[in-house]
N, C-alpha and C. Protein backbone atom coordinates (compact mmCIF):
# COMPACT_ATOMS: atom_id res chain seq x y z
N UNK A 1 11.17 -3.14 -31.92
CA UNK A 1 12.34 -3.34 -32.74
C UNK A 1 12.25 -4.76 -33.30
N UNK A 2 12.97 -5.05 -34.15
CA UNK A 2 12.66 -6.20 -35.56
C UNK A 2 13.89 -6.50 -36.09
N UNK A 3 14.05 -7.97 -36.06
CA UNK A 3 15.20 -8.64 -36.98
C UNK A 3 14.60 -9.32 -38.14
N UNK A 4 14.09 -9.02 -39.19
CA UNK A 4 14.03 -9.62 -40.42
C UNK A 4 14.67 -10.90 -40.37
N UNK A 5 16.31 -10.59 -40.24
CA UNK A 5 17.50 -11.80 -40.62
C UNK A 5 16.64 -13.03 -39.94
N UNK A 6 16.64 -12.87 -38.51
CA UNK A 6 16.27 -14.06 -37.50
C UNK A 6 14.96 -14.20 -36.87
N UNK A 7 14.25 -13.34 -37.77
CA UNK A 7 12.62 -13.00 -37.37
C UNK A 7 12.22 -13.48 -35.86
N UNK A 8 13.36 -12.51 -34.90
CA UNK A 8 12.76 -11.47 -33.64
C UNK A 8 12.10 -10.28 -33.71
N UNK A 9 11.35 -10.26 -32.45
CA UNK A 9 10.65 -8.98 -32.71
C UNK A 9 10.78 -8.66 -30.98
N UNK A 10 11.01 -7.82 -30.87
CA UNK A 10 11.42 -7.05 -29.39
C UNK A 10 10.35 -6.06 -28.88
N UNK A 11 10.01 -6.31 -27.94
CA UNK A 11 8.70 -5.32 -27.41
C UNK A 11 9.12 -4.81 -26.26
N UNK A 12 9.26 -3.39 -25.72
CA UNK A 12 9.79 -2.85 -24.65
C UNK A 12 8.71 -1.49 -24.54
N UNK A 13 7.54 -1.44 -23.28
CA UNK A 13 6.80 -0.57 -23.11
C UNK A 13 7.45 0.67 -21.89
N UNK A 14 7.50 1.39 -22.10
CA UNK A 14 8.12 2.57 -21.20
C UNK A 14 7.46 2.83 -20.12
N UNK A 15 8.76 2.42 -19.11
CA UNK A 15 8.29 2.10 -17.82
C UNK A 15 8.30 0.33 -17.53
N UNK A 16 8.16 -0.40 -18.46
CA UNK A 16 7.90 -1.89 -18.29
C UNK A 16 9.60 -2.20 -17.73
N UNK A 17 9.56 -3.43 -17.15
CA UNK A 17 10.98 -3.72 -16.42
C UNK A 17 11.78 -4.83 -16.95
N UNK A 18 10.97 -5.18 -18.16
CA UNK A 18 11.56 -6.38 -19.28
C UNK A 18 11.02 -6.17 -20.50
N UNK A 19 11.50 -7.01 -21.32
CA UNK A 19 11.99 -6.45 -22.82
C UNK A 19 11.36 -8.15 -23.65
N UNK A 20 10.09 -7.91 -24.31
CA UNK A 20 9.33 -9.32 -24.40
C UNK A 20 9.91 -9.44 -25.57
N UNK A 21 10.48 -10.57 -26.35
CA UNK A 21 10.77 -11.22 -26.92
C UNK A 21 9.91 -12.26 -27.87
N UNK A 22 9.84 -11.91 -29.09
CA UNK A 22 8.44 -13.20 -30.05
C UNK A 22 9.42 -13.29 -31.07
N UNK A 23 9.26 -14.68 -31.46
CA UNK A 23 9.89 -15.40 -32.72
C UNK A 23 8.55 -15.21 -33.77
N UNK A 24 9.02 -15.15 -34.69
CA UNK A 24 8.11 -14.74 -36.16
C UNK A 24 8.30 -15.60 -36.79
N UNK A 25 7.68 -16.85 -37.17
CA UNK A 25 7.96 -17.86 -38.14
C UNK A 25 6.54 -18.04 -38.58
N UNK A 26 6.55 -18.72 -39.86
CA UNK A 26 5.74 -18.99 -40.74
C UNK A 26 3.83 -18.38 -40.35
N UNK A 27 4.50 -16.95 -40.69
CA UNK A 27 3.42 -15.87 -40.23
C UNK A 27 2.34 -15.57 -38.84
N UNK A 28 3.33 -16.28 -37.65
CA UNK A 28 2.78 -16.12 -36.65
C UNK A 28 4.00 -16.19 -35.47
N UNK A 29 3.58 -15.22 -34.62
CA UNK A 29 4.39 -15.00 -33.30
C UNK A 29 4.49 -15.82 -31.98
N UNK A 30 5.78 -16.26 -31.43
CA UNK A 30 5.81 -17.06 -30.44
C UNK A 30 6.03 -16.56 -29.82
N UNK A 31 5.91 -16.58 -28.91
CA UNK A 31 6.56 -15.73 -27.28
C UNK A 31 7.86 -16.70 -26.99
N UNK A 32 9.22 -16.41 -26.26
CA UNK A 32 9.66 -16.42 -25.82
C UNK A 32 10.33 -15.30 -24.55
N UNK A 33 11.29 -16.32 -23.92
CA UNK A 33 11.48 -15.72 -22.53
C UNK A 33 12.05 -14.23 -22.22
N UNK A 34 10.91 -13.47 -21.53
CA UNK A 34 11.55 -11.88 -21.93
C UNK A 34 12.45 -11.68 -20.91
N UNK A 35 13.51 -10.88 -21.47
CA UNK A 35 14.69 -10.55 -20.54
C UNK A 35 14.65 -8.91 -20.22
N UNK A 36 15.28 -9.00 -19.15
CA UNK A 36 15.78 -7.75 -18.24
C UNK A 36 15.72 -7.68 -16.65
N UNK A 37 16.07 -6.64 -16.38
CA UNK A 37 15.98 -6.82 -14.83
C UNK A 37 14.97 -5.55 -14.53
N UNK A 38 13.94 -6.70 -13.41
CA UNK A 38 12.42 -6.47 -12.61
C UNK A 38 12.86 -5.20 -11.77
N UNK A 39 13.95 -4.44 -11.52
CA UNK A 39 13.95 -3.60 -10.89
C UNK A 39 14.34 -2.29 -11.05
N UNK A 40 14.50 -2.62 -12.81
CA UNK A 40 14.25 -1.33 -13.16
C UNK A 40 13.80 -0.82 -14.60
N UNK A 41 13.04 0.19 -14.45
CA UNK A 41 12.21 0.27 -15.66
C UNK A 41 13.08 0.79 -17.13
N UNK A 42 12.40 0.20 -18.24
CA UNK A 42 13.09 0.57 -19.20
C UNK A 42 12.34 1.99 -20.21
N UNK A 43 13.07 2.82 -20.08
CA UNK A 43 13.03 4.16 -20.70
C UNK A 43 12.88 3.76 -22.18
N UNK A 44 13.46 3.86 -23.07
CA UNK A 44 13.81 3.48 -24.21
C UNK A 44 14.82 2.28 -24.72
N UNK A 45 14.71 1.85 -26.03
CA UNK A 45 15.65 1.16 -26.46
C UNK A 45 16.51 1.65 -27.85
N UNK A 46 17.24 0.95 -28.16
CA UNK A 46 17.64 1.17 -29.79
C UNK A 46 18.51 -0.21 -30.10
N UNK A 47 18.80 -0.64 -31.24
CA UNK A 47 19.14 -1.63 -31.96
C UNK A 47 20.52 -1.54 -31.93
N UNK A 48 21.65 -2.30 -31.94
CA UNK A 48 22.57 -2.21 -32.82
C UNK A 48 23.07 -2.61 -33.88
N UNK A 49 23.60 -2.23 -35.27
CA UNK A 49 23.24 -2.79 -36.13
C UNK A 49 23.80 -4.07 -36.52
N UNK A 50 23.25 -4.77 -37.32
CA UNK A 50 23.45 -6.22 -37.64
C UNK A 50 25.12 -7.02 -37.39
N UNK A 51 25.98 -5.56 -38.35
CA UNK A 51 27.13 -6.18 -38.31
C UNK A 51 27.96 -6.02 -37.52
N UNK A 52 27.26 -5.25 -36.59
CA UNK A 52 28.24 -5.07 -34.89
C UNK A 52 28.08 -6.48 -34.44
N UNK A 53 27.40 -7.03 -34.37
CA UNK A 53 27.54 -7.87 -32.79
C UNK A 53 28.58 -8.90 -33.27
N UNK A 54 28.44 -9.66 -32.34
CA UNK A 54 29.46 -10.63 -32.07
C UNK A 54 29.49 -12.29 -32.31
N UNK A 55 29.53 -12.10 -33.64
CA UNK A 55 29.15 -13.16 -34.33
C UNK A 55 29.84 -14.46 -34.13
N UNK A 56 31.30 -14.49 -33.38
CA UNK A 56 31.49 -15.65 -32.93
C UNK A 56 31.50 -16.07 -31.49
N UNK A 57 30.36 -15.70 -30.89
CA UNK A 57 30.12 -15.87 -29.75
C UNK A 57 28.56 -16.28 -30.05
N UNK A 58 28.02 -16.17 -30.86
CA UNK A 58 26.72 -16.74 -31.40
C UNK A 58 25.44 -15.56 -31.09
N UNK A 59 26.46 -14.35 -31.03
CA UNK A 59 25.11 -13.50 -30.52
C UNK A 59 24.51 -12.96 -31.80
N UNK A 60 23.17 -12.83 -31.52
CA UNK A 60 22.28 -12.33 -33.38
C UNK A 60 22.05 -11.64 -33.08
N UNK A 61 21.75 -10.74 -31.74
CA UNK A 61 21.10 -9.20 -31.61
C UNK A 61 21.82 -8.70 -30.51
N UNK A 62 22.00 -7.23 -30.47
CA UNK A 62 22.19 -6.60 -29.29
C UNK A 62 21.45 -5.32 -29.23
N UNK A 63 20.64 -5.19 -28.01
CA UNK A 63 19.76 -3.81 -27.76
C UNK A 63 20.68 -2.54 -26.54
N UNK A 64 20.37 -1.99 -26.80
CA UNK A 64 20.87 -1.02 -25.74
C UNK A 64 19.34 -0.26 -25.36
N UNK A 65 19.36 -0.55 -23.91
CA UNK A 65 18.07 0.30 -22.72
C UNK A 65 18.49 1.01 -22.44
N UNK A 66 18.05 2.38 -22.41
CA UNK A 66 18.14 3.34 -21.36
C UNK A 66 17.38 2.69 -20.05
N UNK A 67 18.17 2.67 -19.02
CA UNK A 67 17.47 2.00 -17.72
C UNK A 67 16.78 3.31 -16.95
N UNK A 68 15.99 2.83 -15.81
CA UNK A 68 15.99 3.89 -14.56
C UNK A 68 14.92 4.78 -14.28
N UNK A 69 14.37 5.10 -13.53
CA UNK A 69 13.90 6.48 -13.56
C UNK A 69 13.96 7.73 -13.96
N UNK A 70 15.48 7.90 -13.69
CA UNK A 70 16.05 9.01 -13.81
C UNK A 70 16.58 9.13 -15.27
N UNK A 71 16.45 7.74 -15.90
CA UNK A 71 17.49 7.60 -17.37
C UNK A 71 18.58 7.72 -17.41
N UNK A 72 19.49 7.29 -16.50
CA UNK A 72 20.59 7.64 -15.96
C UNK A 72 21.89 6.26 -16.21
N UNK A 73 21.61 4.92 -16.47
CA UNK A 73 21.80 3.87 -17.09
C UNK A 73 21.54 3.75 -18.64
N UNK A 74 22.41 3.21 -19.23
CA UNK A 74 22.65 2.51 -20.16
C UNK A 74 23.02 1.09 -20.51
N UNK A 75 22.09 0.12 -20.56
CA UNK A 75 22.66 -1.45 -20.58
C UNK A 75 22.26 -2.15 -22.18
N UNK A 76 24.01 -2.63 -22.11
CA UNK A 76 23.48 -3.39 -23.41
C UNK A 76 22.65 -5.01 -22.81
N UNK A 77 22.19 -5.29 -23.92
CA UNK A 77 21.40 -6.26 -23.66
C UNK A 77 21.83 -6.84 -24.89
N UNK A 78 22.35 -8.29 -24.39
CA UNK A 78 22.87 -9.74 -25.46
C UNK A 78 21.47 -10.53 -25.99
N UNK A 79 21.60 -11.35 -26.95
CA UNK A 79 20.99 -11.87 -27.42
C UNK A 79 21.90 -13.27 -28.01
N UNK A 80 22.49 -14.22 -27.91
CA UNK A 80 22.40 -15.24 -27.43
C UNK A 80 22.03 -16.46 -28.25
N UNK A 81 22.32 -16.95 -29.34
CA UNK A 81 21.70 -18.07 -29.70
C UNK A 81 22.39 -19.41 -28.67
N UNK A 82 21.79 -20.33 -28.22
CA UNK A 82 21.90 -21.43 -27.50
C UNK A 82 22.92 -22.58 -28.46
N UNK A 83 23.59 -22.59 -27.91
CA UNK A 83 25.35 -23.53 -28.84
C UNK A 83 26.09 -24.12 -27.50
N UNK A 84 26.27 -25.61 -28.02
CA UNK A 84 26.85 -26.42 -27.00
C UNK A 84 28.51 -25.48 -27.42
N UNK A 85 28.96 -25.57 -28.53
CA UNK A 85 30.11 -25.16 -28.96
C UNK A 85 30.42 -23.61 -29.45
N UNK A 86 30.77 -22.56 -29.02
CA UNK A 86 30.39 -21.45 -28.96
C UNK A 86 31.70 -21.15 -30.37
N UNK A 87 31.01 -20.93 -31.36
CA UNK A 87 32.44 -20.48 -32.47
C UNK A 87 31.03 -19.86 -33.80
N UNK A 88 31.81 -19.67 -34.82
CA UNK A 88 31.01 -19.39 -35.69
C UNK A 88 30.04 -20.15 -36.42
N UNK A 89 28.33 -19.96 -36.63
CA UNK A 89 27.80 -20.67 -36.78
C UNK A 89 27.44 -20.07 -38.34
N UNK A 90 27.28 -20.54 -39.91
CA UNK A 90 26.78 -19.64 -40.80
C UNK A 90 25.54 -19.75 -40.98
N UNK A 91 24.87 -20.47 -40.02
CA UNK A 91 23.31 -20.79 -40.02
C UNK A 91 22.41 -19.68 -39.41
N UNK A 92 23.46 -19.09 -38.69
CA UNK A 92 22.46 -17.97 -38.02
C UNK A 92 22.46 -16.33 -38.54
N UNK A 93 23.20 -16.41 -39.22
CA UNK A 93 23.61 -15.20 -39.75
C UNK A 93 23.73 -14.55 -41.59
N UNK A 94 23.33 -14.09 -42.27
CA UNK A 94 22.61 -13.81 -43.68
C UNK A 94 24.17 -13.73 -44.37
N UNK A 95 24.08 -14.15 -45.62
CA UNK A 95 25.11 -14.31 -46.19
C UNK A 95 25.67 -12.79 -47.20
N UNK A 96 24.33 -12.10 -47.10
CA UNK A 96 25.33 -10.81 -47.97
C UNK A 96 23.90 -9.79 -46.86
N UNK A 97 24.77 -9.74 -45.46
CA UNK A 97 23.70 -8.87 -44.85
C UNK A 97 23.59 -7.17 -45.18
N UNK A 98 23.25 -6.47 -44.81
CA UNK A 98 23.00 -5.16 -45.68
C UNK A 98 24.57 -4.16 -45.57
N UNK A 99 24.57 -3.43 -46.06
CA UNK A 99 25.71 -2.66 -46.46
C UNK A 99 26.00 -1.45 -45.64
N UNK A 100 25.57 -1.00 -45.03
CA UNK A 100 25.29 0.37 -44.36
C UNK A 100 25.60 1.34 -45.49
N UNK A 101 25.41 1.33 -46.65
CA UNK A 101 25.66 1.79 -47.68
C UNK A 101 24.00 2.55 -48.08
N UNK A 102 23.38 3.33 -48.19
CA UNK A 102 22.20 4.38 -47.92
C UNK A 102 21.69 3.90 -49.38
N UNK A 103 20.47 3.12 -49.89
CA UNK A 103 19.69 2.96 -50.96
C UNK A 103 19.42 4.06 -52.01
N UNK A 104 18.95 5.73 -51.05
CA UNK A 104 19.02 6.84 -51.99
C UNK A 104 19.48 8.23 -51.74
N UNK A 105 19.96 9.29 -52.11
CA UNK A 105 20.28 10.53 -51.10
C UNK A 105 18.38 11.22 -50.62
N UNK A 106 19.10 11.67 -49.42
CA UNK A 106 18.32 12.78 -48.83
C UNK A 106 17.41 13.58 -49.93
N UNK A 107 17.89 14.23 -51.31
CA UNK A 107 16.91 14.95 -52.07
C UNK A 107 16.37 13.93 -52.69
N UNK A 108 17.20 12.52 -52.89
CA UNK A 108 15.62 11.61 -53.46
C UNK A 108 14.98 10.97 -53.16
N UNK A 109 15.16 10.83 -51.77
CA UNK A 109 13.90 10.11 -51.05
C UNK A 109 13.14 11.50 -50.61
N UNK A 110 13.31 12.59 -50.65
CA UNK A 110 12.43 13.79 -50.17
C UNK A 110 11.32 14.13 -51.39
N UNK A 111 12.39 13.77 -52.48
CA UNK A 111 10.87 13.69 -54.14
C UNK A 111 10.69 12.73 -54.38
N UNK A 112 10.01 11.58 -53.23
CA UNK A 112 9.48 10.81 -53.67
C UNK A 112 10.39 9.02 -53.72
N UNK A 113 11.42 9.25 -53.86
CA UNK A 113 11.74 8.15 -54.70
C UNK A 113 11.78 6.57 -53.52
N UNK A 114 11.35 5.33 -54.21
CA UNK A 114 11.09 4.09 -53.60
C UNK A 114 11.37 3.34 -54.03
């Protein structure tokens, strides 16, 4: 999974028990510190979208894991920018972010259209 806005990139292998984390800047990947908890494996993930989270708390991403063996958990997972002063920052966040508004219908992206 991928943030364009804040060029994260989220890596979660099924079965793995953390969720690796790389910054994308000027066409190369950093590692940073991967989060989750070592004791239990992560099934799947999914994104939530941009304009959910919780923008005055400084968070830029939120994932949701299916946890467990059994798949039987659901944890969201925060994302966190680091702020002595926790309020709205407009540095971290895109000024006309996307619309949830659909680019083309169903019959025209099926003939083709891009």
């Amino acid at each position: 999974v991928s943030d364009p806005t804040s060029g994260l990139v989220f890596v979660a292998g099924r079965g793995d028990a953390s969720i690796r984390v790389f910054e994308w800047f000027e066409g190369a990947l950093s590692p940073l510190d991967p989060t989750g908890d070592p004791t239990l494996p992560v099934v799947s993930i999914a994104a939530l979208p941009k304009r959910s989270v919780k923008c005055e708390q400084c968070e830029v991403f939120r994932l949701y894991a299916v946890l467990g063996s059994q798949s039987t958990t659901v944890a969201p997972i925060s994302f966190v920018a680091p702020r002595k002063i926790v309020k709205f920052y407009d540095e971290l966040f895109e000024v006309n972010p996307p619309s949830g508004q659909a680019a083309c219908t169903a019959e025209e992206w099926a003939s083709g259209w891009t």
